[in-house]
PDB file of N, CA and C in Angstrom:
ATOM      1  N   UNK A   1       0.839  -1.175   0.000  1.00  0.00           N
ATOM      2  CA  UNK A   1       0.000   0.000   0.000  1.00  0.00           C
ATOM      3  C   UNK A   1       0.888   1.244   0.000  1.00  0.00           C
ATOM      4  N   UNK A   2       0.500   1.902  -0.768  1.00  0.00           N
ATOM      5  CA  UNK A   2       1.156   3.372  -1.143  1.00  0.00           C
ATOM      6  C   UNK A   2       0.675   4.689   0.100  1.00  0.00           C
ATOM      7  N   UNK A   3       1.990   5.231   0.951  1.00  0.00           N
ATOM      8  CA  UNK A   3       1.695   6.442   1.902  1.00  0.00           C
ATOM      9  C   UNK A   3       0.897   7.638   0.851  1.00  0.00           C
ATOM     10  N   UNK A   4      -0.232   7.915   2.137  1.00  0.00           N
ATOM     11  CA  UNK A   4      -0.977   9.358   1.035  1.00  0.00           C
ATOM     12  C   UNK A   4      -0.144  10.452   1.791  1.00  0.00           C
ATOM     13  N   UNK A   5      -0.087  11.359   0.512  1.00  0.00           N
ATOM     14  CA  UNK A   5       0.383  12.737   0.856  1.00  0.00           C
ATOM     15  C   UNK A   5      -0.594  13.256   2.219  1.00  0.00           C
ATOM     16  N   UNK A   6       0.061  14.332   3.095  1.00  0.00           N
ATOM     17  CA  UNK A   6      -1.030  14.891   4.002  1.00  0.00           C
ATOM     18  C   UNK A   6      -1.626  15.860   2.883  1.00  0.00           C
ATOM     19  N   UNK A   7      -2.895  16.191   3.751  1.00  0.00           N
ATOM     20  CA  UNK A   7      -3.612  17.293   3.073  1.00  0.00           C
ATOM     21  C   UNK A   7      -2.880  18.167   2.785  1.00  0.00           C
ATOM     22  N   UNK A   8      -3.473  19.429   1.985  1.00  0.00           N
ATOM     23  CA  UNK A   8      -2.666  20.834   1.888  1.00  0.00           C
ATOM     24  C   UNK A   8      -2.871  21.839   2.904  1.00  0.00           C
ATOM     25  N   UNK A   9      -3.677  21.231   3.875  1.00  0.00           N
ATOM     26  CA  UNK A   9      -4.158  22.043   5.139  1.00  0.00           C
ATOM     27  C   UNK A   9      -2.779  21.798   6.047  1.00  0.00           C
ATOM     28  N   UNK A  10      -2.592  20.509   6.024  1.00  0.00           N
ATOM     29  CA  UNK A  10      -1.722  20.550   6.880  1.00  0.00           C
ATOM     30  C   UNK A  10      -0.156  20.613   6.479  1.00  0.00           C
ATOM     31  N   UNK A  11      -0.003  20.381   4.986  1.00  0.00           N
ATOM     32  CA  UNK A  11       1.361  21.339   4.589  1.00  0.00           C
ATOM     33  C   UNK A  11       1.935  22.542   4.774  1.00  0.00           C
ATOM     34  N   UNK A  12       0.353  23.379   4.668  1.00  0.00           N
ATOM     35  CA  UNK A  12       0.298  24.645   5.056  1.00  0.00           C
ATOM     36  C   UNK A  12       0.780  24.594   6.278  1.00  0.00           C
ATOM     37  N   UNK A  13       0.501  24.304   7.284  1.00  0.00           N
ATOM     38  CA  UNK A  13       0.511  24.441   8.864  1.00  0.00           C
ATOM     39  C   UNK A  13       2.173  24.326   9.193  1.00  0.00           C
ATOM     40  N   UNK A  14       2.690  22.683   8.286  1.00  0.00           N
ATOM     41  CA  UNK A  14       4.055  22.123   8.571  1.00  0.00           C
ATOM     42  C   UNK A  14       4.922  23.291   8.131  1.00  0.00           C
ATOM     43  N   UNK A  15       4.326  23.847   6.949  1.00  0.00           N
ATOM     44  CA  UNK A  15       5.467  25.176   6.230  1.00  0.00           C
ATOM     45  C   UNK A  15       5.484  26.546   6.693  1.00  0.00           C
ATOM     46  N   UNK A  16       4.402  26.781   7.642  1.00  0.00           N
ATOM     47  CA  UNK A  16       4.649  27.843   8.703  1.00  0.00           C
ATOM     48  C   UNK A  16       5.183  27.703  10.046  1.00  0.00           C
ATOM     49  N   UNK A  17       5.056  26.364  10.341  1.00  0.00           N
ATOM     50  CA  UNK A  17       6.068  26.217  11.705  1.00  0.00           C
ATOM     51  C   UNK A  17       7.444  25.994  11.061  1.00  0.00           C
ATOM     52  N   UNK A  18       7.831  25.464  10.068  1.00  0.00           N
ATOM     53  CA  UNK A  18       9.041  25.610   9.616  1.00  0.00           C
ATOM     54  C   UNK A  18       9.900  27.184   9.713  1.00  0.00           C
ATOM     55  N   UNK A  19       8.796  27.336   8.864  1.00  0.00           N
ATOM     56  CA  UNK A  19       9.463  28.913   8.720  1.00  0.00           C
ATOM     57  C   UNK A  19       9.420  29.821  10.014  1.00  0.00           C
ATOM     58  N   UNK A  20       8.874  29.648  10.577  1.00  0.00           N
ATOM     59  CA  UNK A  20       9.211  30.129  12.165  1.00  0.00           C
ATOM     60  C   UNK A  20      10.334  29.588  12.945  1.00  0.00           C
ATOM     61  N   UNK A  21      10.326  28.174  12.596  1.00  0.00           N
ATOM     62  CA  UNK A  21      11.058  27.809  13.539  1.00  0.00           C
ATOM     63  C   UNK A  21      12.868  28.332  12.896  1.00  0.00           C
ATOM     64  N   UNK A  22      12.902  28.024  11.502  1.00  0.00           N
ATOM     65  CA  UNK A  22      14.249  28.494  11.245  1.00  0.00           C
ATOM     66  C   UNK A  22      14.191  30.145  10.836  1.00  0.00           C
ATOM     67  N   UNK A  23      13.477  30.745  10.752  1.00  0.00           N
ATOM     68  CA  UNK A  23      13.380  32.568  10.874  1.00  0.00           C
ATOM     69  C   UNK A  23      13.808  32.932  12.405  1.00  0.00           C
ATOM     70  N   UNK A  24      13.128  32.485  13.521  1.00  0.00           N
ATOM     71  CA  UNK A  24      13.289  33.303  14.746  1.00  0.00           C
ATOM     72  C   UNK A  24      14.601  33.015  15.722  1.00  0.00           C
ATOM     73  N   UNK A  25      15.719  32.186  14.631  1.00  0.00           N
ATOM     74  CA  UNK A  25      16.857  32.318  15.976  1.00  0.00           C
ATOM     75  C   UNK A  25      17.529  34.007  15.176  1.00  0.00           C
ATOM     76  N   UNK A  26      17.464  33.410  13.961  1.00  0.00           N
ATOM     77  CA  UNK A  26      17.806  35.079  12.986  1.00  0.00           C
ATOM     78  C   UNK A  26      17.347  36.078  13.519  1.00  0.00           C
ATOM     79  N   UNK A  27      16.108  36.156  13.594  1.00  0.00           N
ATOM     80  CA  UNK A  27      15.514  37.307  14.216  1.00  0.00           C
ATOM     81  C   UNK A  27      16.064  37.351  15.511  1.00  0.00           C
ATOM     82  N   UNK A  28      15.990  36.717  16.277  1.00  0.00           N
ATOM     83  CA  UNK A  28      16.715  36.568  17.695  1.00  0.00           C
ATOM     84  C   UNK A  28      18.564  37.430  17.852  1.00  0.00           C
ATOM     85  N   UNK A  29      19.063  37.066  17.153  1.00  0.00           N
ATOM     86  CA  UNK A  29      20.537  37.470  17.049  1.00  0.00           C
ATOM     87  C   UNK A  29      20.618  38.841  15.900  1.00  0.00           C
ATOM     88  N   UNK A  30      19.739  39.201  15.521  1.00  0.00           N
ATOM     89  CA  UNK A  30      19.500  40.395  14.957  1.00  0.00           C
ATOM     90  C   UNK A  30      19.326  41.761  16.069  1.00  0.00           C
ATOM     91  N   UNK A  31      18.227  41.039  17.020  1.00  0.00           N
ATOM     92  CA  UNK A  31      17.397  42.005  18.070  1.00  0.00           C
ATOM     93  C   UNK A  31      18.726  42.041  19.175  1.00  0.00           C
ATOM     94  N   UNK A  32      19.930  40.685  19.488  1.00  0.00           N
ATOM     95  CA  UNK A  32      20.770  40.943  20.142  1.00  0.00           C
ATOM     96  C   UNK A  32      21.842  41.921  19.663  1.00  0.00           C
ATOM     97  N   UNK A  33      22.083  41.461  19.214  1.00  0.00           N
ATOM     98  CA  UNK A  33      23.348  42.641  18.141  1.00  0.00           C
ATOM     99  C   UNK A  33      22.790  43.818  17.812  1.00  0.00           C
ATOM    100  N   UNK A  34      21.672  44.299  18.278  1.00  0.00           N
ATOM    101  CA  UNK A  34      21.275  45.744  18.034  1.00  0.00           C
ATOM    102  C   UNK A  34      20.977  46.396  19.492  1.00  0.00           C
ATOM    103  N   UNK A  35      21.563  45.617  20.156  1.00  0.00           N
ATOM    104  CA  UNK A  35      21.315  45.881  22.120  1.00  0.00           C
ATOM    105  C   UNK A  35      22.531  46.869  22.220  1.00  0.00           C
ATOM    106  N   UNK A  36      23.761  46.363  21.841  1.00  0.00           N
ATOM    107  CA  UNK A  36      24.686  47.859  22.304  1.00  0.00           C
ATOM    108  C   UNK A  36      24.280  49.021  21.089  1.00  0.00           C
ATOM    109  N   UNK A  37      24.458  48.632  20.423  1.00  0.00           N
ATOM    110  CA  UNK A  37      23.397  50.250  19.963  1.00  0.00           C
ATOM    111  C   UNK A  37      22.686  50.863  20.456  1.00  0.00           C
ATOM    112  N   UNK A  38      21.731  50.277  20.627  1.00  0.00           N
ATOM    113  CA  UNK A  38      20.603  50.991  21.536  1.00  0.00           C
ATOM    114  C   UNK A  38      20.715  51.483  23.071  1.00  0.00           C
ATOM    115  N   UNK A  39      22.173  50.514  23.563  1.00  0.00           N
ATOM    116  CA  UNK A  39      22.364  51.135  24.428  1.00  0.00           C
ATOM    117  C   UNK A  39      23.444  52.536  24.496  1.00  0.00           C
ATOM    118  N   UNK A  40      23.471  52.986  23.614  1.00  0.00           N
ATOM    119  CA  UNK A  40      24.593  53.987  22.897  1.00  0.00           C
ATOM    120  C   UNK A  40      24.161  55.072  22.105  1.00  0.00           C
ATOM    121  N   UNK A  41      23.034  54.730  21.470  1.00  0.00           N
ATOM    122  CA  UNK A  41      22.931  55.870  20.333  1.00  0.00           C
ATOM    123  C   UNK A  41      22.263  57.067  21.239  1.00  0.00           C
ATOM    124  N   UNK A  42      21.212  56.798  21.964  1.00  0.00           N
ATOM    125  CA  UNK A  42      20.844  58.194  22.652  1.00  0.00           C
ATOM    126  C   UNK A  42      21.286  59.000  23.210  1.00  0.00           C
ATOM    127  N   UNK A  43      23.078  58.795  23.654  1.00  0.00           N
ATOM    128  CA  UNK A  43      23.997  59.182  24.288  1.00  0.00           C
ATOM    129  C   UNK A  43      24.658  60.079  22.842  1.00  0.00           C
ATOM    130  N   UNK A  44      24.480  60.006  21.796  1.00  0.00           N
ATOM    131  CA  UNK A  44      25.087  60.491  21.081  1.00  0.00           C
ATOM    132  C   UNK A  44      24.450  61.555  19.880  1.00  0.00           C
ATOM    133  N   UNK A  45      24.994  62.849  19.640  1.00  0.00           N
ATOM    134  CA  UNK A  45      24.461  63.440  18.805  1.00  0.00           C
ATOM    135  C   UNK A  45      23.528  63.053  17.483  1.00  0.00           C
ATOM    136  N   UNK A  46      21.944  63.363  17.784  1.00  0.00           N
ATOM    137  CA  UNK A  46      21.412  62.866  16.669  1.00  0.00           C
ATOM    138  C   UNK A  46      21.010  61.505  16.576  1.00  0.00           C
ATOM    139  N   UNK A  47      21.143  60.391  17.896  1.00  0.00           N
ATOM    140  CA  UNK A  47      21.472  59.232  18.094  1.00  0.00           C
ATOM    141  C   UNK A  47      20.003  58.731  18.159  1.00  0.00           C
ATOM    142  N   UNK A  48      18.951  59.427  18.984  1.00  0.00           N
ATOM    143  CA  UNK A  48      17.677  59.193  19.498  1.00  0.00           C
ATOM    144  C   UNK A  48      16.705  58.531  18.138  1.00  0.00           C
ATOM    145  N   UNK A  49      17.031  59.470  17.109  1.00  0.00           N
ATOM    146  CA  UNK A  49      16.193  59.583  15.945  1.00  0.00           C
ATOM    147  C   UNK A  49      16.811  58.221  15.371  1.00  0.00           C
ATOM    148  N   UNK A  50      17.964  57.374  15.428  1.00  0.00           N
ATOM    149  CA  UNK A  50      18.874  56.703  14.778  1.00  0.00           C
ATOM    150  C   UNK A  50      18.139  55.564  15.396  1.00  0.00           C
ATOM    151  N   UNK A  51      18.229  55.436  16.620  1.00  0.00           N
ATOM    152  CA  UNK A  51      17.698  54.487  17.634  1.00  0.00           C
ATOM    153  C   UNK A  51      16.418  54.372  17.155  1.00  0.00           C
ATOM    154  N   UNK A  52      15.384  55.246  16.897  1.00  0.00           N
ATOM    155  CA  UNK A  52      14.134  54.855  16.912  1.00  0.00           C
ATOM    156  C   UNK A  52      14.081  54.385  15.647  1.00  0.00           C
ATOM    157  N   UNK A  53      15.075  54.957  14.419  1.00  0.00           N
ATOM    158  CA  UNK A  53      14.760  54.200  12.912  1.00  0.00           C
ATOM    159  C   UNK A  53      15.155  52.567  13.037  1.00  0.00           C
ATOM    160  N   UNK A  54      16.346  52.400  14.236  1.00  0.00           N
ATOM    161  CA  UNK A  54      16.364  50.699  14.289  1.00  0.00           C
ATOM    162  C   UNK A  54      15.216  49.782  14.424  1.00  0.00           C
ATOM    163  N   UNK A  55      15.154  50.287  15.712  1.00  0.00           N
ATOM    164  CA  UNK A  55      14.000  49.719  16.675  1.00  0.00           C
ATOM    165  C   UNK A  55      12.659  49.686  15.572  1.00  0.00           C
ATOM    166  N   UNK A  56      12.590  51.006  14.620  1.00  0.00           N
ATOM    167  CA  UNK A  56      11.184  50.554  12.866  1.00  0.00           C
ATOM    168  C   UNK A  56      11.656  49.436  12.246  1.00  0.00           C
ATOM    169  N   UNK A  57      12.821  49.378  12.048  1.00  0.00           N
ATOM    170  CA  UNK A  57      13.610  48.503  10.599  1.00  0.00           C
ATOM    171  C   UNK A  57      13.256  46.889  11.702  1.00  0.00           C
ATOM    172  N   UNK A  58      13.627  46.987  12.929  1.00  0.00           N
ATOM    173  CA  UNK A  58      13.203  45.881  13.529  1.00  0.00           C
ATOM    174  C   UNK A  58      12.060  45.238  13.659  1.00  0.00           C
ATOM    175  N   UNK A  59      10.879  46.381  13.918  1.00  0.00           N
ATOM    176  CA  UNK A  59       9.542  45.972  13.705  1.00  0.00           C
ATOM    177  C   UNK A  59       8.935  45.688  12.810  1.00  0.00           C
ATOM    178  N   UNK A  60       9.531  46.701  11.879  1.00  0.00           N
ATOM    179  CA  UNK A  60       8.983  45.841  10.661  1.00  0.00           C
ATOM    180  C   UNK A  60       9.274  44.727   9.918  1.00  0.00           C
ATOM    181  N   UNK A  61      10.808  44.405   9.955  1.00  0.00           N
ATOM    182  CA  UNK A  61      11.043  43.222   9.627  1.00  0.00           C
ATOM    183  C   UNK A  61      10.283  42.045  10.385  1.00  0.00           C
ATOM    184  N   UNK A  62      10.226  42.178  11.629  1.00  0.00           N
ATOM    185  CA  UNK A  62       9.030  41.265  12.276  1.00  0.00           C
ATOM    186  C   UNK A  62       8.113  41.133  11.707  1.00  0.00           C
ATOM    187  N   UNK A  63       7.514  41.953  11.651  1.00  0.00           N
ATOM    188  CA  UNK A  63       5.913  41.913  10.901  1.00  0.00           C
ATOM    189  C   UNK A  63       5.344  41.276  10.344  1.00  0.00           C
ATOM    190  N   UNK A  64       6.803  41.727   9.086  1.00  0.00           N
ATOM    191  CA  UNK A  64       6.834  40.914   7.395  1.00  0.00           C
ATOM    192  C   UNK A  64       6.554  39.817   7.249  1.00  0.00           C
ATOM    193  N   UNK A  65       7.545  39.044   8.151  1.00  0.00           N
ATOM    194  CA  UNK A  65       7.907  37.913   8.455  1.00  0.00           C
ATOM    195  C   UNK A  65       6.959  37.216   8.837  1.00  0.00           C
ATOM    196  N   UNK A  66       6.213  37.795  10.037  1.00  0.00           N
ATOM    197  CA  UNK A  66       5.104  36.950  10.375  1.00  0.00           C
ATOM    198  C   UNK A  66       4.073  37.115   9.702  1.00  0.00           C
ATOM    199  N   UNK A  67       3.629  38.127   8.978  1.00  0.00           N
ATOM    200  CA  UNK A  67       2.933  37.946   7.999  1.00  0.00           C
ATOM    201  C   UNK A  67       2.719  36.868   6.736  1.00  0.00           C
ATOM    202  N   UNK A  68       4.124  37.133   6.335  1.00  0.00           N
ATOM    203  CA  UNK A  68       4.131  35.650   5.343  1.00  0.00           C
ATOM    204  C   UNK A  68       4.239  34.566   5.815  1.00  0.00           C
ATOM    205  N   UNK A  69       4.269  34.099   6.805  1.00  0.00           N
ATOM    206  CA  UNK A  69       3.704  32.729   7.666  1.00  0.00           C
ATOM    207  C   UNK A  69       2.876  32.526   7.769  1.00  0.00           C
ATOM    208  N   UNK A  70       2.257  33.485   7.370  1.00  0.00           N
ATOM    209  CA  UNK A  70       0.095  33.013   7.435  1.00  0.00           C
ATOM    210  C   UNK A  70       0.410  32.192   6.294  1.00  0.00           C
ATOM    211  N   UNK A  71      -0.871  31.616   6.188  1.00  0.00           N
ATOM    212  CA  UNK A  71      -1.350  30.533   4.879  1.00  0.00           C
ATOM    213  C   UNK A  71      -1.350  31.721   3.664  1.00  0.00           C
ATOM    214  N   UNK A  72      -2.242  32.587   3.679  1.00  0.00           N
ATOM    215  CA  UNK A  72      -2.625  33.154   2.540  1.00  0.00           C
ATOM    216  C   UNK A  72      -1.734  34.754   2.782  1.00  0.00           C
ATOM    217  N   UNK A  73      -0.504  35.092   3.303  1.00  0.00           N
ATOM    218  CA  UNK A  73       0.281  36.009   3.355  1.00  0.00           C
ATOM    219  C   UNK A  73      -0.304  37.147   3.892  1.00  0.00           C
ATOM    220  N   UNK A  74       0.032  38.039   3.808  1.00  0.00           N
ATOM    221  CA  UNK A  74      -0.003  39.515   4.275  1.00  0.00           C
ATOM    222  C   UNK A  74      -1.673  39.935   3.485  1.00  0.00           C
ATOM    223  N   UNK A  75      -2.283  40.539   4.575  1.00  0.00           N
ATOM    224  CA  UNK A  75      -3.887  40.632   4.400  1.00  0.00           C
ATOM    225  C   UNK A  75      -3.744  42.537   4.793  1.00  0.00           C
TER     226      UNK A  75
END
């Protein structure tokens, strides 16, 4: 007897925990390596505004990310 494919319901499901699971150590060591920055830039001329464009570029890369882990992407 021949194995059936799983549904596409649950490919879907397997290919968003995938992608989470190998996206968020990245994301993880991204958000670390931007810790002495942040602990630095407000101390420095012009630094505040610098700090807060990270801390966007960070959120939004989150976002993205979890967005396209839905089944049907970014809504």
């Amino acid at each position: 007897m021949l194995p059936t494919l799983p549904s596409p319901r649950v490919l879907g499901a397997l290919q968003r925990v995938l992608l989470v699971a190998l996206l968020a150590p990245v994301l993880i060591i991204a958000s670390l390596a931007a810790v002495p920055a942040l602990m630095v830039l407000p101390f420095l001329p012009d630094g505040t505004p610098r700090a807060v464009q990270l801390l966007t570029a960070h959120a939004a890369t989150a976002r993205t990310l979890l967005a396209w882990s839905r089944h049907n992407g970014p809504r």
